[in-house]
N, C-alpha and C. Protein backbone atom coordinates (compact mmCIF):
# COMPACT_ATOMS: atom_id res chain seq x y z
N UNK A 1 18.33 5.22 -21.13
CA UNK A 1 18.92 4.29 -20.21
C UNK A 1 18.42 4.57 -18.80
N UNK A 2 17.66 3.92 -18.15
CA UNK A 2 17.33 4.06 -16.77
C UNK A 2 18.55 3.30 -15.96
N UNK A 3 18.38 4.12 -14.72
CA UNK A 3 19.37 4.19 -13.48
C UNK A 3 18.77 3.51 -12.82
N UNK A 4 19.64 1.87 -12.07
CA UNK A 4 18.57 1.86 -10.70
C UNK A 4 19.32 2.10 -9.70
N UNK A 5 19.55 1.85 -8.61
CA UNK A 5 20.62 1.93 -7.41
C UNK A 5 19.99 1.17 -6.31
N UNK A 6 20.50 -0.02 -6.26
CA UNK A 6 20.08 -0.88 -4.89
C UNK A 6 20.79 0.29 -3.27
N UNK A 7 20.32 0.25 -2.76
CA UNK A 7 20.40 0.48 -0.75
C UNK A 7 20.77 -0.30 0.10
N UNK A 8 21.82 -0.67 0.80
CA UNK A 8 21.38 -1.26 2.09
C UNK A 8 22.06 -1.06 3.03
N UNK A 9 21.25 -0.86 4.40
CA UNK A 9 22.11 -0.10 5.22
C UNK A 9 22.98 -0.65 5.86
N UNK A 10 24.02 -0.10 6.86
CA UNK A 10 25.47 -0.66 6.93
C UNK A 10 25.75 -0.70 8.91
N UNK A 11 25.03 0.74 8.93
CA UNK A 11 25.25 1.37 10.15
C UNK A 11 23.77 1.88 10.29
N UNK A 12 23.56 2.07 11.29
CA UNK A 12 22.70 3.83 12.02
C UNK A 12 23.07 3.82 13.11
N UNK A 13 23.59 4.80 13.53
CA UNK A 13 23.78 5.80 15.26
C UNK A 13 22.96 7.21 15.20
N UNK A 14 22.50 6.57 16.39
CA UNK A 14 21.69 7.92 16.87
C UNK A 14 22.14 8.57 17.86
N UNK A 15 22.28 10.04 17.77
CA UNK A 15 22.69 11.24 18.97
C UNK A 15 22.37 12.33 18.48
N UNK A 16 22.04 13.33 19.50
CA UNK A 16 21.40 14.76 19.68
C UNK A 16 20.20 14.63 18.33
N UNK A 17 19.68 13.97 18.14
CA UNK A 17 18.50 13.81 17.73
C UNK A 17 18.55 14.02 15.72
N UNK A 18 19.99 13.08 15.89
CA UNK A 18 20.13 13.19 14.56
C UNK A 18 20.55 11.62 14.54
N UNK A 19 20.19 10.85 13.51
CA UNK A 19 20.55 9.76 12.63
C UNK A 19 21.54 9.98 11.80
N UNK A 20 22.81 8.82 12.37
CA UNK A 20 24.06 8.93 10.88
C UNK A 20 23.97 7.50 10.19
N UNK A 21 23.56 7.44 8.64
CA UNK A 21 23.76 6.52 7.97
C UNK A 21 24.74 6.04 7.37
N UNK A 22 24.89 4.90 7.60
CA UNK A 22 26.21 4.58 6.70
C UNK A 22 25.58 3.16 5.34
N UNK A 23 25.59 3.38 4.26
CA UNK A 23 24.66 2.73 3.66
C UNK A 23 25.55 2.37 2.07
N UNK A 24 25.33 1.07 1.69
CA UNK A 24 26.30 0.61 0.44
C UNK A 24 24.99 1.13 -0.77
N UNK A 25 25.30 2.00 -1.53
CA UNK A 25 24.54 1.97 -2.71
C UNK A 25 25.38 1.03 -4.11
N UNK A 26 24.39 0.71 -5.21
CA UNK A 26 25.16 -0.05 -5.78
C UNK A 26 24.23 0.00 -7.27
N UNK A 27 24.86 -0.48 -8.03
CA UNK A 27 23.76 -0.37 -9.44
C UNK A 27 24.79 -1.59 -10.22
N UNK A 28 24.53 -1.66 -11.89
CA UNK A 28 25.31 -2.89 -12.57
C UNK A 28 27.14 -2.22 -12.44
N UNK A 29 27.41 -1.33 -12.51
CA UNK A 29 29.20 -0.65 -12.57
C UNK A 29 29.47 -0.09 -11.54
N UNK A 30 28.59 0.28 -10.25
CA UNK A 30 28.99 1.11 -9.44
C UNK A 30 28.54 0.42 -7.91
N UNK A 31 29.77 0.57 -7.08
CA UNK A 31 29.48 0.01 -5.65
C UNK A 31 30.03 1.22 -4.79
N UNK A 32 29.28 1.75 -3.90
CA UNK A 32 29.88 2.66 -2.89
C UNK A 32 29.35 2.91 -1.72
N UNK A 33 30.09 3.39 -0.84
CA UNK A 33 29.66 3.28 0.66
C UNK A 33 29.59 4.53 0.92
N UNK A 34 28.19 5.22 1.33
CA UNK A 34 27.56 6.67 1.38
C UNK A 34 27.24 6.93 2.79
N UNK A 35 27.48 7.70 3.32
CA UNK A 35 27.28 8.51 4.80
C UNK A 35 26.10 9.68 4.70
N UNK A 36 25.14 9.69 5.68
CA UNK A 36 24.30 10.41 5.04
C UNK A 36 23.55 11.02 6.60
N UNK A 37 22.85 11.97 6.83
CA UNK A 37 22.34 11.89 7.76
C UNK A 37 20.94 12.29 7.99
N UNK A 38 19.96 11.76 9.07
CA UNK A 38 18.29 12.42 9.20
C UNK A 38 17.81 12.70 10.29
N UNK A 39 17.34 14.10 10.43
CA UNK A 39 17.14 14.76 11.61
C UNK A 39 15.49 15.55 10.83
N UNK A 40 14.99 14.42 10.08
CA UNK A 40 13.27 14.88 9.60
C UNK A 40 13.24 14.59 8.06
N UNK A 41 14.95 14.97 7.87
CA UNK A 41 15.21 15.18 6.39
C UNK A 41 16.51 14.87 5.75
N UNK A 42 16.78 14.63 4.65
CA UNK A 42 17.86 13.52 4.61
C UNK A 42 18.94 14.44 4.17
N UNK A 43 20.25 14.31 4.79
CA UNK A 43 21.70 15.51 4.57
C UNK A 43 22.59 14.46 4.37
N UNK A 44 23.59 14.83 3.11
CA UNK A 44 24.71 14.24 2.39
C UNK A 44 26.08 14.98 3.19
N UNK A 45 26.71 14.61 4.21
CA UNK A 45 27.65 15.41 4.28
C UNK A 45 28.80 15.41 3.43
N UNK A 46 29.66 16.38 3.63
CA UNK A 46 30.84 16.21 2.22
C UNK A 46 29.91 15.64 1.08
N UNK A 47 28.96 16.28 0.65
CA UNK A 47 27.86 16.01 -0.73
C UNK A 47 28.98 15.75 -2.02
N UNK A 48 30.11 16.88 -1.92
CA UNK A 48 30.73 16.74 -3.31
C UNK A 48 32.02 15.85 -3.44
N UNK A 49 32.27 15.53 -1.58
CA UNK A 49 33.68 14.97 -1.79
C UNK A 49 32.98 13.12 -1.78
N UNK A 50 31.75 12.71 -1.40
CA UNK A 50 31.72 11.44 -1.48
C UNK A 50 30.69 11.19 -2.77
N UNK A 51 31.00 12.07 -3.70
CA UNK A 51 30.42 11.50 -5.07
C UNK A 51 30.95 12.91 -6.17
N UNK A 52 32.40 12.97 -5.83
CA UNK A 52 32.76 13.74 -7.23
C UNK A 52 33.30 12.95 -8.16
N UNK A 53 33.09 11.72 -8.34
CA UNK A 53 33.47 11.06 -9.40
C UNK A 53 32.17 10.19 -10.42
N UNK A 54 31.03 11.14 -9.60
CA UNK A 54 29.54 10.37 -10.73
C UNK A 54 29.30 11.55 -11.20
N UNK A 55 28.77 10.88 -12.53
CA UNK A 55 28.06 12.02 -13.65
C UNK A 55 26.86 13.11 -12.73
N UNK A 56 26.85 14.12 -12.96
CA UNK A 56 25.66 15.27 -12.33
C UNK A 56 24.39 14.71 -12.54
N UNK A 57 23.51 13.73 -13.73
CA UNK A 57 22.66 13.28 -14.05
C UNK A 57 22.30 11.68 -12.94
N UNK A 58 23.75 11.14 -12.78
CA UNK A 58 23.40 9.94 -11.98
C UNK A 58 23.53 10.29 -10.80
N UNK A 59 24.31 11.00 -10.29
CA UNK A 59 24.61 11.78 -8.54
C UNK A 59 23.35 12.08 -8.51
N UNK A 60 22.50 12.82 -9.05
CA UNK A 60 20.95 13.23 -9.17
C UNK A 60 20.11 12.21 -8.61
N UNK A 61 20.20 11.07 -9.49
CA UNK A 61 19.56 9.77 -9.46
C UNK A 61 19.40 8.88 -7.86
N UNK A 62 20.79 8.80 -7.55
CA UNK A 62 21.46 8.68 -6.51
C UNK A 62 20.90 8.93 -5.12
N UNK A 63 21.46 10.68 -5.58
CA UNK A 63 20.81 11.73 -4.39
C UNK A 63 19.42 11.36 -4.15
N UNK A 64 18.26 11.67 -4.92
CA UNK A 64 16.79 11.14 -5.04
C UNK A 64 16.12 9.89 -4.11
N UNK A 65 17.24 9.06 -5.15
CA UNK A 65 17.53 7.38 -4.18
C UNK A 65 17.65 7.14 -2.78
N UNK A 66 18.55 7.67 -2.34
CA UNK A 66 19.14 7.49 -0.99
C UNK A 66 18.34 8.24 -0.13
N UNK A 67 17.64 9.12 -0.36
CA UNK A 67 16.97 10.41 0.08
C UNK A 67 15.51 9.36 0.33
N UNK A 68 15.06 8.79 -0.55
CA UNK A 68 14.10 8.34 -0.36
C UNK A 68 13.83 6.73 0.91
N UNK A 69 14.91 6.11 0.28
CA UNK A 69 15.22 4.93 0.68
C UNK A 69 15.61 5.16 1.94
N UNK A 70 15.93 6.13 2.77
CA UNK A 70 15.90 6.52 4.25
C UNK A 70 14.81 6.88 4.66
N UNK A 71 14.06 7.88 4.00
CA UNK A 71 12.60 7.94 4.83
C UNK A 71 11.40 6.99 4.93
N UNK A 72 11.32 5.94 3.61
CA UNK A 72 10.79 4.90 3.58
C UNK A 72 11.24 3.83 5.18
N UNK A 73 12.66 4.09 4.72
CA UNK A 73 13.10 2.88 6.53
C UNK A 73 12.60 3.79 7.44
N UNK A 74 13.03 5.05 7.58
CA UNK A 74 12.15 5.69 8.53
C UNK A 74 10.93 5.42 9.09
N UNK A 75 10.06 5.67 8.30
CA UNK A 75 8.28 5.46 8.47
C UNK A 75 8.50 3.84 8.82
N UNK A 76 9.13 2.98 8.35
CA UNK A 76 9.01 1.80 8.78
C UNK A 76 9.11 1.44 10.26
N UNK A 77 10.23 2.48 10.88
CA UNK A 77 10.12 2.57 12.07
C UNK A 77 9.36 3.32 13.21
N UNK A 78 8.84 4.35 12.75
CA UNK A 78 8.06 4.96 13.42
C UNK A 78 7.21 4.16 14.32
């Protein structure tokens, strides 16, 4: 069974040279609103309290996802 997870972002604020995301991820059963942040590299804060209710295999998926799908917008902006 492949995972997909749509992105889209909600928020960005920038200060002290950090980016805070606020971004809806979403797939066919799952909708959620993820906080995330990038200062080169992408940080989940509260990692376990805003996804202790997904499987370790799809949080994985997820994590990967979101991780990517910020540095891609990134470079877009550069």
């Amino acid at each position: 069974m492949k995972i997909q997870f749509d992105f889209k972002v909600l928020n960005v604020v920038e200060g002290n040279g950090v980016k805070s995301y606020i971004v809806q991820c979403s797939s066919e059963n799952f909708r959620r609103v993820i906080k995330a942040q990038y200062d080169g590299s992408v940080y989940i804060p509260d990692y376990h309290q805003q996804l202790w209710d997904i499987q370790s295999h799809e949080r994985t998926v997820l994590d990967i996802g979101l991780a990517s799908f910020i540095i891609k917008n990134e470079n877009r902006t550069v």
